[in-house]
Protein backbone atom coordinates (compact mmCIF):
# COMPACT_ATOMS: atom_id res chain seq x y z
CA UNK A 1 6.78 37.73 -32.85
CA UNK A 2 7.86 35.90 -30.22
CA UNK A 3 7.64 36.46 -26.42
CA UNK A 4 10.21 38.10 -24.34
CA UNK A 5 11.28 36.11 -21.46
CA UNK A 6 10.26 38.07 -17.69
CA UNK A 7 13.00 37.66 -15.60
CA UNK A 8 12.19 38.77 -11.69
CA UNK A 9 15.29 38.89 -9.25
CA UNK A 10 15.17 38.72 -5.73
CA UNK A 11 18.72 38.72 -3.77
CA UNK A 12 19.05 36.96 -0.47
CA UNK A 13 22.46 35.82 1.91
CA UNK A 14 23.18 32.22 1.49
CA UNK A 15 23.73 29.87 4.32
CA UNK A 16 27.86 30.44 4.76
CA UNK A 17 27.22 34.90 4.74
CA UNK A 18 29.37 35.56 1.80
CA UNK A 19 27.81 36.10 -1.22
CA UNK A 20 24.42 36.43 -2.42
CA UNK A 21 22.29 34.54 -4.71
CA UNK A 22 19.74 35.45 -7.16
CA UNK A 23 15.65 34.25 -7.52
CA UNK A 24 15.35 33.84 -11.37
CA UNK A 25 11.49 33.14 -12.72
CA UNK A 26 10.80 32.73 -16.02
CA UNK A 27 7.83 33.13 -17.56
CA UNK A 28 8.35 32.05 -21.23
CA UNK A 29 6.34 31.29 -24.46
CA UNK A 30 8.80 29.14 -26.21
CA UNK A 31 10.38 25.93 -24.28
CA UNK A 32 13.55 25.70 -26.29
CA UNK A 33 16.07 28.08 -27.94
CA UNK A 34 18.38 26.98 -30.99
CA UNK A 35 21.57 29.09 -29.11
CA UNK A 36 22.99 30.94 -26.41
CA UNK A 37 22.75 34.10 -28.14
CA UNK A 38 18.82 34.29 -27.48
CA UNK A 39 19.69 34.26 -23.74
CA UNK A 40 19.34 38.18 -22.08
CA UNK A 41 22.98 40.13 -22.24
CA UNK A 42 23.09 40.78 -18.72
CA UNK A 43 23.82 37.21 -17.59
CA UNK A 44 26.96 37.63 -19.27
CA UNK A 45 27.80 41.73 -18.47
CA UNK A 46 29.95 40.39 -15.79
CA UNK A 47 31.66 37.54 -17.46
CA UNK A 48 35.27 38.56 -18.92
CA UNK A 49 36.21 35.21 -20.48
CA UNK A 50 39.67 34.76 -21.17
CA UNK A 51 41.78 32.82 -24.47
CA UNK A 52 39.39 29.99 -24.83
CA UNK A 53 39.99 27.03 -23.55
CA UNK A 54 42.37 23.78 -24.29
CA UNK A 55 39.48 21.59 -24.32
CA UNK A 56 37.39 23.67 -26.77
CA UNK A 57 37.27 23.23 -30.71
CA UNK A 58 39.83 20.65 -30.64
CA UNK A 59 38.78 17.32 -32.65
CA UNK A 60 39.14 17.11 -36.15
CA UNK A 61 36.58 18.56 -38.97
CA UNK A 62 35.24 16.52 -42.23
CA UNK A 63 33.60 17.38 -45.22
CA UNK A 64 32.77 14.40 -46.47
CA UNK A 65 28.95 14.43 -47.76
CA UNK A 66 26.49 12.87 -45.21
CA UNK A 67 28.73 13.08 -42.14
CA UNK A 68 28.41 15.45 -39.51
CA UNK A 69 30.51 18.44 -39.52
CA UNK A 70 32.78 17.20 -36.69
CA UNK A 71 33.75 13.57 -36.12
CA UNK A 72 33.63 14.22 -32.60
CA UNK A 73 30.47 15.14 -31.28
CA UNK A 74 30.56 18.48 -29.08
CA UNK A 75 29.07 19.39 -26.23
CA UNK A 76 28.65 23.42 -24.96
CA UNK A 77 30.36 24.46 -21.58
CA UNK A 78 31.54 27.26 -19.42
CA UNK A 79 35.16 27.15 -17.59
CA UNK A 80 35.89 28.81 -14.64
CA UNK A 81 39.32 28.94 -12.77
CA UNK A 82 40.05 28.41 -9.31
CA UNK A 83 39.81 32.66 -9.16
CA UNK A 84 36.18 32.69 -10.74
CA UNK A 85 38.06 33.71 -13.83
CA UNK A 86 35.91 33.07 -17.10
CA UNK A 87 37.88 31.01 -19.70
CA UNK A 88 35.18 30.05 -21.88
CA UNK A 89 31.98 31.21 -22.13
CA UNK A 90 29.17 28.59 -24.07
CA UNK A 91 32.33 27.25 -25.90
CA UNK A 92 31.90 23.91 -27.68
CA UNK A 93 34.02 21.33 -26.22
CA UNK A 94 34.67 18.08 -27.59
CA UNK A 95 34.09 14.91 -25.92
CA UNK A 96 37.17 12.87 -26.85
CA UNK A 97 39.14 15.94 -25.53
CA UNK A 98 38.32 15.84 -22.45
CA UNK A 99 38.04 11.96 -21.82
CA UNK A 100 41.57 12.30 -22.77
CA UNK A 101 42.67 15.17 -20.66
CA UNK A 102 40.56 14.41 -17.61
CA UNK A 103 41.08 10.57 -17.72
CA UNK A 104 37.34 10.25 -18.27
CA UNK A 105 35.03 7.58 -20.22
CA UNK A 106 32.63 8.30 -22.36
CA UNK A 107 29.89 6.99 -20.33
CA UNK A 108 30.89 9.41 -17.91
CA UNK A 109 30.22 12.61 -20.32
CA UNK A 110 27.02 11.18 -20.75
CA UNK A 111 26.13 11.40 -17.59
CA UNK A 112 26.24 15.10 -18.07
CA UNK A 113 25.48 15.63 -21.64
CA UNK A 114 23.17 18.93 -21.33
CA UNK A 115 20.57 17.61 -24.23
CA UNK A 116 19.80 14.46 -22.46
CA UNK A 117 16.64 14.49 -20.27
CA UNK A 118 15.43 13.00 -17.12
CA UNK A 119 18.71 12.03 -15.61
CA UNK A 120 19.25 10.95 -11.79
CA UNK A 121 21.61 12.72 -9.54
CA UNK A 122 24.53 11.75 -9.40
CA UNK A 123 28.35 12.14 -7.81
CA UNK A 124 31.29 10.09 -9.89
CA UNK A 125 34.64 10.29 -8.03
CA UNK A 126 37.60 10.21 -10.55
CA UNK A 127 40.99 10.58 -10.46
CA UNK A 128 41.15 13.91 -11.22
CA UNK A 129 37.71 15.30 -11.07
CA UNK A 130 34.66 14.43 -9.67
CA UNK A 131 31.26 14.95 -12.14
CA UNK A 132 28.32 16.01 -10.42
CA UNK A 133 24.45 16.01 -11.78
CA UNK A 134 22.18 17.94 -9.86
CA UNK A 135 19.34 18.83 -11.26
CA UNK A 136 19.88 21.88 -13.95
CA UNK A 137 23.82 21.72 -12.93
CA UNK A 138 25.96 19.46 -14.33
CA UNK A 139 29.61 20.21 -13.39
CA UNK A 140 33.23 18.46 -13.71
CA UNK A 141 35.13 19.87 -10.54
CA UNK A 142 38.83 19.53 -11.05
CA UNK A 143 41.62 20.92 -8.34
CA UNK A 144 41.78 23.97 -10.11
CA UNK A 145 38.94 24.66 -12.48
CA UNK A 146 35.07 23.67 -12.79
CA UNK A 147 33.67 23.01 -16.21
CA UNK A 148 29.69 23.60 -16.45
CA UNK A 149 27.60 21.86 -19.05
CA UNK A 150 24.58 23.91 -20.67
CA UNK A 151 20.94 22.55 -21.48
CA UNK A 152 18.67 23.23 -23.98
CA UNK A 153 15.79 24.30 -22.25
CA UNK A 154 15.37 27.78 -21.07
CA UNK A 155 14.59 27.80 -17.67
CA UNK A 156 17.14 25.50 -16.55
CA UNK A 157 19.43 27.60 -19.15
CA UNK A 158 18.73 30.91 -17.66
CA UNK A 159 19.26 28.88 -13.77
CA UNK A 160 22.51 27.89 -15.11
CA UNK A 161 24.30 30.97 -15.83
CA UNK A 162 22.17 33.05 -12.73
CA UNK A 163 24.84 29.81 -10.58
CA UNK A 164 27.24 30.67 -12.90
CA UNK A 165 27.27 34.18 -11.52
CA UNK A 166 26.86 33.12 -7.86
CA UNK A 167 30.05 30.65 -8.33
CA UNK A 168 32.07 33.06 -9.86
CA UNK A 169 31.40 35.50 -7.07
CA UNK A 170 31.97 33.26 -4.65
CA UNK A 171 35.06 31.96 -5.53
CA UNK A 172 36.66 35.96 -6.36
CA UNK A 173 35.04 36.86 -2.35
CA UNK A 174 37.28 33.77 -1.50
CA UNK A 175 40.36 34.82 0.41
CA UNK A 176 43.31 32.49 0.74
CA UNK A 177 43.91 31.24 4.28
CA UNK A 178 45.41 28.11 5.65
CA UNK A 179 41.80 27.29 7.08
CA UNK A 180 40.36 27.88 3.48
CA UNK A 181 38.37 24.82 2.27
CA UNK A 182 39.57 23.42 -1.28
CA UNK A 183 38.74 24.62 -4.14
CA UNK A 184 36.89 21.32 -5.42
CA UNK A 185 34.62 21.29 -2.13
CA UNK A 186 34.13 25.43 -2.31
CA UNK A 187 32.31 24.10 -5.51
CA UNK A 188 30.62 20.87 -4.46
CA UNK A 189 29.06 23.03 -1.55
CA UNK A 190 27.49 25.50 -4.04
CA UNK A 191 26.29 23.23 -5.97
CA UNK A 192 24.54 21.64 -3.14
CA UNK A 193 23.60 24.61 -1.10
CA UNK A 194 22.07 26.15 -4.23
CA UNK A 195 19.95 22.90 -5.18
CA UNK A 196 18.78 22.61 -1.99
CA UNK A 197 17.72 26.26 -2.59
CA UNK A 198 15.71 25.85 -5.19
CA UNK A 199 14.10 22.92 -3.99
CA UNK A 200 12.76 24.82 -0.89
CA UNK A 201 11.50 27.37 -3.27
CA UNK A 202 9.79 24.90 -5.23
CA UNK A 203 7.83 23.52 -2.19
CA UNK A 204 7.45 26.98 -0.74
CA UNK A 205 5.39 27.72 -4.01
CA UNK A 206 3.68 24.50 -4.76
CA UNK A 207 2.52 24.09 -1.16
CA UNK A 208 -0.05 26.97 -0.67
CA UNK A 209 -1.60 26.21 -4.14
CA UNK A 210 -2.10 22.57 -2.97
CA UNK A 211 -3.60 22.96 0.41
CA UNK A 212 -5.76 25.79 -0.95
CA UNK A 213 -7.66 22.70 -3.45
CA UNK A 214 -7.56 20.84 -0.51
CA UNK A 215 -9.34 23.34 1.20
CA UNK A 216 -12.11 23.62 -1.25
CA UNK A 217 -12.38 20.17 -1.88
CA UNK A 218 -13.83 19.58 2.10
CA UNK A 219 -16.47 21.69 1.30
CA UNK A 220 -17.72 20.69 -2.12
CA UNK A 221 -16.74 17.89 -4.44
CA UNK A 222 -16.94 18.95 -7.87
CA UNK A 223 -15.55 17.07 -10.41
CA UNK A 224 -13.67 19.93 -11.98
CA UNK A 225 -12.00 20.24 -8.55
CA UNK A 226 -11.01 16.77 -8.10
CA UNK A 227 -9.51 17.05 -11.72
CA UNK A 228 -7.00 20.10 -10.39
CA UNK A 229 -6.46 17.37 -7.31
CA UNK A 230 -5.07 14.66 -9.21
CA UNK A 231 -2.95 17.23 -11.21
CA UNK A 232 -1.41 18.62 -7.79
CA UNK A 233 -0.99 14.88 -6.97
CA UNK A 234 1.18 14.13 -10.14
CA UNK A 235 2.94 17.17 -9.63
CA UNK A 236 3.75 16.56 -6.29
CA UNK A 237 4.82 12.97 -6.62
CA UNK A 238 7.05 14.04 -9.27
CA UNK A 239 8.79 16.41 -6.82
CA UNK A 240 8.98 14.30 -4.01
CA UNK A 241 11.01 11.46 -6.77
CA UNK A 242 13.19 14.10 -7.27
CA UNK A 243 14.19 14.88 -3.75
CA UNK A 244 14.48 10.74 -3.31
CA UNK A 245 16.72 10.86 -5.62
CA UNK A 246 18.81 13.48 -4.69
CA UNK A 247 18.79 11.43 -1.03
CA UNK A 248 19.84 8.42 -2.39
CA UNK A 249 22.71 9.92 -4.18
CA UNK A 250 24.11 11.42 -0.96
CA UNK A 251 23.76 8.30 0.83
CA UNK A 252 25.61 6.11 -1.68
CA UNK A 253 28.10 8.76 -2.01
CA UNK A 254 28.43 8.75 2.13
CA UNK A 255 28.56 4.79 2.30
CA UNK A 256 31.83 4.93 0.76
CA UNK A 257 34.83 5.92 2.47
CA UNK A 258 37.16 5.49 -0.67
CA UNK A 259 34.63 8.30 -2.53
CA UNK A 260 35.20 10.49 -0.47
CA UNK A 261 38.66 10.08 0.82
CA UNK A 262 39.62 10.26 -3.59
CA UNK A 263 37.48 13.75 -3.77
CA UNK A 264 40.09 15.79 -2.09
CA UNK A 265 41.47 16.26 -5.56
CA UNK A 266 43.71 19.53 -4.69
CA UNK A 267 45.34 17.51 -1.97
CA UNK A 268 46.41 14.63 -4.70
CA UNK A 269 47.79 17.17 -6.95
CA UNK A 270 49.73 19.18 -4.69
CA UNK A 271 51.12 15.45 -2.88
CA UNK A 272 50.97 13.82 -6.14
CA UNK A 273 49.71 10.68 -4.58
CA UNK A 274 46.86 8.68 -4.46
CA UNK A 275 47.21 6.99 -1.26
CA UNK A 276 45.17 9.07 0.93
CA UNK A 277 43.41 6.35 3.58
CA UNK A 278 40.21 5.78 2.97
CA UNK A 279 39.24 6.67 6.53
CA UNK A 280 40.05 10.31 6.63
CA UNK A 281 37.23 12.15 5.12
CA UNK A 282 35.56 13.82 8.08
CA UNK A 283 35.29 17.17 6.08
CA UNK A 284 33.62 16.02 3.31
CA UNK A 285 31.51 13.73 5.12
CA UNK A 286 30.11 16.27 7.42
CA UNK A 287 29.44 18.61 4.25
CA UNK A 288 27.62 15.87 2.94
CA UNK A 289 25.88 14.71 5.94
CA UNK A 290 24.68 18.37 6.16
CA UNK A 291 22.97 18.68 2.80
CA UNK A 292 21.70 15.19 3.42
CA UNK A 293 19.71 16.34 6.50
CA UNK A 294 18.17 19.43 4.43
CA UNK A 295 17.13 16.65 1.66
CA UNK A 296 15.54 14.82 4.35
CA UNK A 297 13.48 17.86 5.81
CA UNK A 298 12.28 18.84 2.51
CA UNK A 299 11.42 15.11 1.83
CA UNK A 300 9.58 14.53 4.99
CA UNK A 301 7.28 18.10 4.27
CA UNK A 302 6.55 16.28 1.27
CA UNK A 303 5.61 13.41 2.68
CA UNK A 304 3.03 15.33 5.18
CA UNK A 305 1.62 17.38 1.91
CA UNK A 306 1.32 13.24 0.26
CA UNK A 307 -0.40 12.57 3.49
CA UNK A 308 -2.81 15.31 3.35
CA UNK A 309 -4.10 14.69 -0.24
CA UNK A 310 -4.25 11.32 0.56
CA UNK A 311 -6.59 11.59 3.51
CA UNK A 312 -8.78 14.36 1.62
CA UNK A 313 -8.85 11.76 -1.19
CA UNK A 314 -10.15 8.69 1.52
CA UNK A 315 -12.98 11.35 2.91
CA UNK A 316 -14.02 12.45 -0.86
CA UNK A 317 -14.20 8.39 -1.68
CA UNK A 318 -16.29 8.07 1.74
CA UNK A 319 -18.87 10.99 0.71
CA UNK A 320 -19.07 9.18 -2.83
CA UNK A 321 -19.69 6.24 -1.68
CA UNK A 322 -22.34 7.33 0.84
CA UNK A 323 -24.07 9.20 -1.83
CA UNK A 324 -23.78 6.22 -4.25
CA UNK A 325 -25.49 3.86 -1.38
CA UNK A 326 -28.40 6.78 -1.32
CA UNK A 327 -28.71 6.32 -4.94
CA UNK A 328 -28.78 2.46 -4.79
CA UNK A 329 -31.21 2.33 -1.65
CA UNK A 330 -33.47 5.05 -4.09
CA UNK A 331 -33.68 2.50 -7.20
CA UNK A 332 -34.34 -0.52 -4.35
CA UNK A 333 -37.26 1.85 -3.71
CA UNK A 334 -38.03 2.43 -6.73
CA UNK A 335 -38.15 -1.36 -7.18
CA UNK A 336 -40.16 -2.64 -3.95
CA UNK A 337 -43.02 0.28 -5.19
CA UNK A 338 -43.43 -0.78 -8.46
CA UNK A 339 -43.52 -4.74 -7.74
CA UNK A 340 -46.25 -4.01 -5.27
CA UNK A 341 -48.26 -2.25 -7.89
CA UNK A 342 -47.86 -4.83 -10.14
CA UNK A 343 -49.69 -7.02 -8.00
CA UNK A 344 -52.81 -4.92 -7.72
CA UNK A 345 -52.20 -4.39 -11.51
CA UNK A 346 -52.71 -8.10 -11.75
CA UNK A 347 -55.87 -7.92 -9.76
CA UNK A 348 -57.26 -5.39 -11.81
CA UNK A 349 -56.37 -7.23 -15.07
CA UNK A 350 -58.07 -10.03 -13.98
CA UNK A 351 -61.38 -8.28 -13.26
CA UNK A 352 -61.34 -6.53 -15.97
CA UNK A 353 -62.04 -9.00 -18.45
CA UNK A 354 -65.33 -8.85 -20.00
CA UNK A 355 -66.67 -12.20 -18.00
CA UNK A 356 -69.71 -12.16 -15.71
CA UNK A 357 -68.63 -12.92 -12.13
CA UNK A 358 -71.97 -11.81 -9.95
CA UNK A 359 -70.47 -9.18 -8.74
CA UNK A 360 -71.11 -6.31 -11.27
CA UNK A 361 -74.52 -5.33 -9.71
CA UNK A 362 -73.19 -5.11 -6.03
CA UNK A 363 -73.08 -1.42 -4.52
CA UNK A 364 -70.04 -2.59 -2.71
CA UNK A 365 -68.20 -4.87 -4.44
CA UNK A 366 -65.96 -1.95 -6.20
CA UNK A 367 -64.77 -0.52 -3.12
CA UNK A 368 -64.61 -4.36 -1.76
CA UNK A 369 -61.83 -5.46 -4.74
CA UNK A 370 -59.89 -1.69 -4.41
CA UNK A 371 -59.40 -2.76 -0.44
CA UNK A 372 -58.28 -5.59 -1.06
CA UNK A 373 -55.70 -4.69 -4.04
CA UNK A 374 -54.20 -1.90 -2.01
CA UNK A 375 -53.90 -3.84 1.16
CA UNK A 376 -51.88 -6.69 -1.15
CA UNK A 377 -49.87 -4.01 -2.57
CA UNK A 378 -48.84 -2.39 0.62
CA UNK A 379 -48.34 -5.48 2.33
CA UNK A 380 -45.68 -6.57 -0.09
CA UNK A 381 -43.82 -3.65 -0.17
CA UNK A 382 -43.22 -3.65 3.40
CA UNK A 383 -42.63 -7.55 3.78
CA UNK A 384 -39.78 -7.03 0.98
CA UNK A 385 -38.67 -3.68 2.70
CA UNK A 386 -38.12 -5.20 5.82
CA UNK A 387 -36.33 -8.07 4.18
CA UNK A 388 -33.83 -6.23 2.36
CA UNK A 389 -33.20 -3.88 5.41
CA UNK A 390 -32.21 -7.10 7.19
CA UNK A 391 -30.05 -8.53 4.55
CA UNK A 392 -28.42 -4.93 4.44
CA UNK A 393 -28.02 -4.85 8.48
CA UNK A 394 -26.62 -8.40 8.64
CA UNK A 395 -23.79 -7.89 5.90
């Protein structure tokens, strides 16, 4: 029997004061789930969806043997309206569809194709919507409706519909007002605002349980601990590529004017012109700008946490390597001690052949030839000592 997902929620204001957003951990057995319908019911008691969809179910079905049961692959989706209003809910919409009603290329749905993995951020500005790939969100924002693309992996899954519920609370808490923003950067800001979020959480966790091995690891260096270390250091690295990322999608998106000036898509469709100069963007620049600066704050933490490991890595390399130079200096030892006893070994061999010398009936001549062995011996260990502590001194 498989493992029922734990889901802990824990509410907090966002940045703006209007609506709230939801903590989701999961704590899962199984990484993948065949459909939607394994995902808890009460991500979806709010949802009302509405008549599905033009873009859903729309491409034409074969049954020819061997092919696919659609001609046109599909890919699954939510579909909100300007008023938060559900239209579809997981519906499967086809590609072709809506190249053809958004004006899109293909290359531009698979930037956001849900089953794909490892994808960079990124921002397209269109004609009439602008595609955004953040992380677990993938989203085509038009003037009046956002279209949200669904993964196959739980977590990001069960993130996905927990900002599904935040957007679609948002944008019903909206009230119209001349100084209202548009709808297409009400949506762009949520997006950012809650990937931002859950990269602070991220680093909030993953920071503690780093510095705590760190900790440890200045005083005593096991090997078991230096194995957790370099796991903490891949894991880390990993996060600080994706914040990079992220960066370096704002500020390509912020070095062009003509982006930005084409993402004020309910403006176009109200004026029904494209002309808009390319200079007057300062409201989407400054949200940009904004989310920029919080990618660079979480990037530069990251940077000090790269820093730390990497000086407690430098000091664990400097205590090996002093206790490596004990070792060596130990075998030189070693060494020296047993070449001087080999040389009173050879004076010992050499008397003790069975030859008559003279010497056999002395009283003395015993402690005589021991004298002078041990005096040879100690002689040339320290006369090879002293040598190799001046070769040591002078390198």
């Amino acid at each position: 029997m498989s493992s029922v997902p734990i889901i802990k929620s824990n509410k907090r204001l966002a940045s703006n004061g209007l609506v709230s957003t939801r903590l989701v951990r999961v704590e899962l057995a199984g990484k993948r789930l065949a459909s939607t319908s394994d995902v808890p019911a009460e991500f979806f008691r709010k949802l009302k969806p509405a008549p599905e969809s033009r873009h859903a179910n729309s491409a034409p079905k074969t049954s020819e043997p061997g092919v696919g049961r659609t001609l046109d692959p599909a890919v699954i989706c939510h579909e909100l309206d300007s008023q938060g209003i559900v239209h579809v809910t997981s519906g499967k919409f086809q590609k072709s569809s809506l190249c053809s009603t958004l004006g899109l290329l293909p290359r531009d749905i698979r930037k956001l194709d849900g089953t794909l993995k490892d994808q960079l951020p990124i921002i397209l500005v269109r004609d009439s919507a602008v595609l955004v790939n953040m992380e677990h969100i993938r989203a085509i924002i038009k003037h009046d409706g956002v279209i949200l693309f669904e993964c196959l992996e739980l977590e990001q899954r069960l993130k996905q519909h927990d900002f599904l519920l935040h957007l679609q609370n948002r944008l019903k808490q909206e009230e119209p007002s001349t100084t209202q923003m548009p709808f297409e950067f009400t949506v762009l800001e949520t997006i950012l605002q809650r990937t931002m979020y859950d990269l602070q959480e991220e680093f909030d966790f993953m920071q503690p349980e780093v510095e705590d091995h760190l900790s440890a690891l200045e005083n005593i260096v096991h090997w078991e601990r230096l194995k957790v270390l370099l796991v903490c250091k891949k894991r880390v690295a990993l996060f600080n590529e994706r914040v990079n990322n992220i960066r370096h999608c704002l500020k390509e998106l912020l070095e062009s004017d003509s982006d930005m000036a084409d993402m004020y898509l309910s403006e176009k469709h109200a004026a029904k012109t494209h002309d808009r100069p390319a200079y007057q963007h300062e409201e989407m620049e400054l949200l940009l700008e904004s989310y920029l600066q919080m990618a660079e704050e979480i990037a530069s933490r990251t940077q000090i946490l790269i820093s730390h490991m990497t000086s407690t890595e430098d000091i664990i390399n400097i205590a090996l390597v002093g206790q490596r130079n004990e070792l060596v200096l130990l075998d030189l030892r070693l060494g020296i001690g047993t070449f001087a006893a080999s040389i009173g070994g050879f004076g010992a061999s050499v008397l003790g052949m069975n030859l008559h010398t003279g010497y056999e009936q002395s009283p003395y001549a015993f402690w005589m030839v021991v004298g002078t062995l041990v005096s040879v011996a100690s002689t040339s260990f320290v006369l090879v000592w002293r040598r190799m502590l001046r070769l040591i001194h002078r390198k």
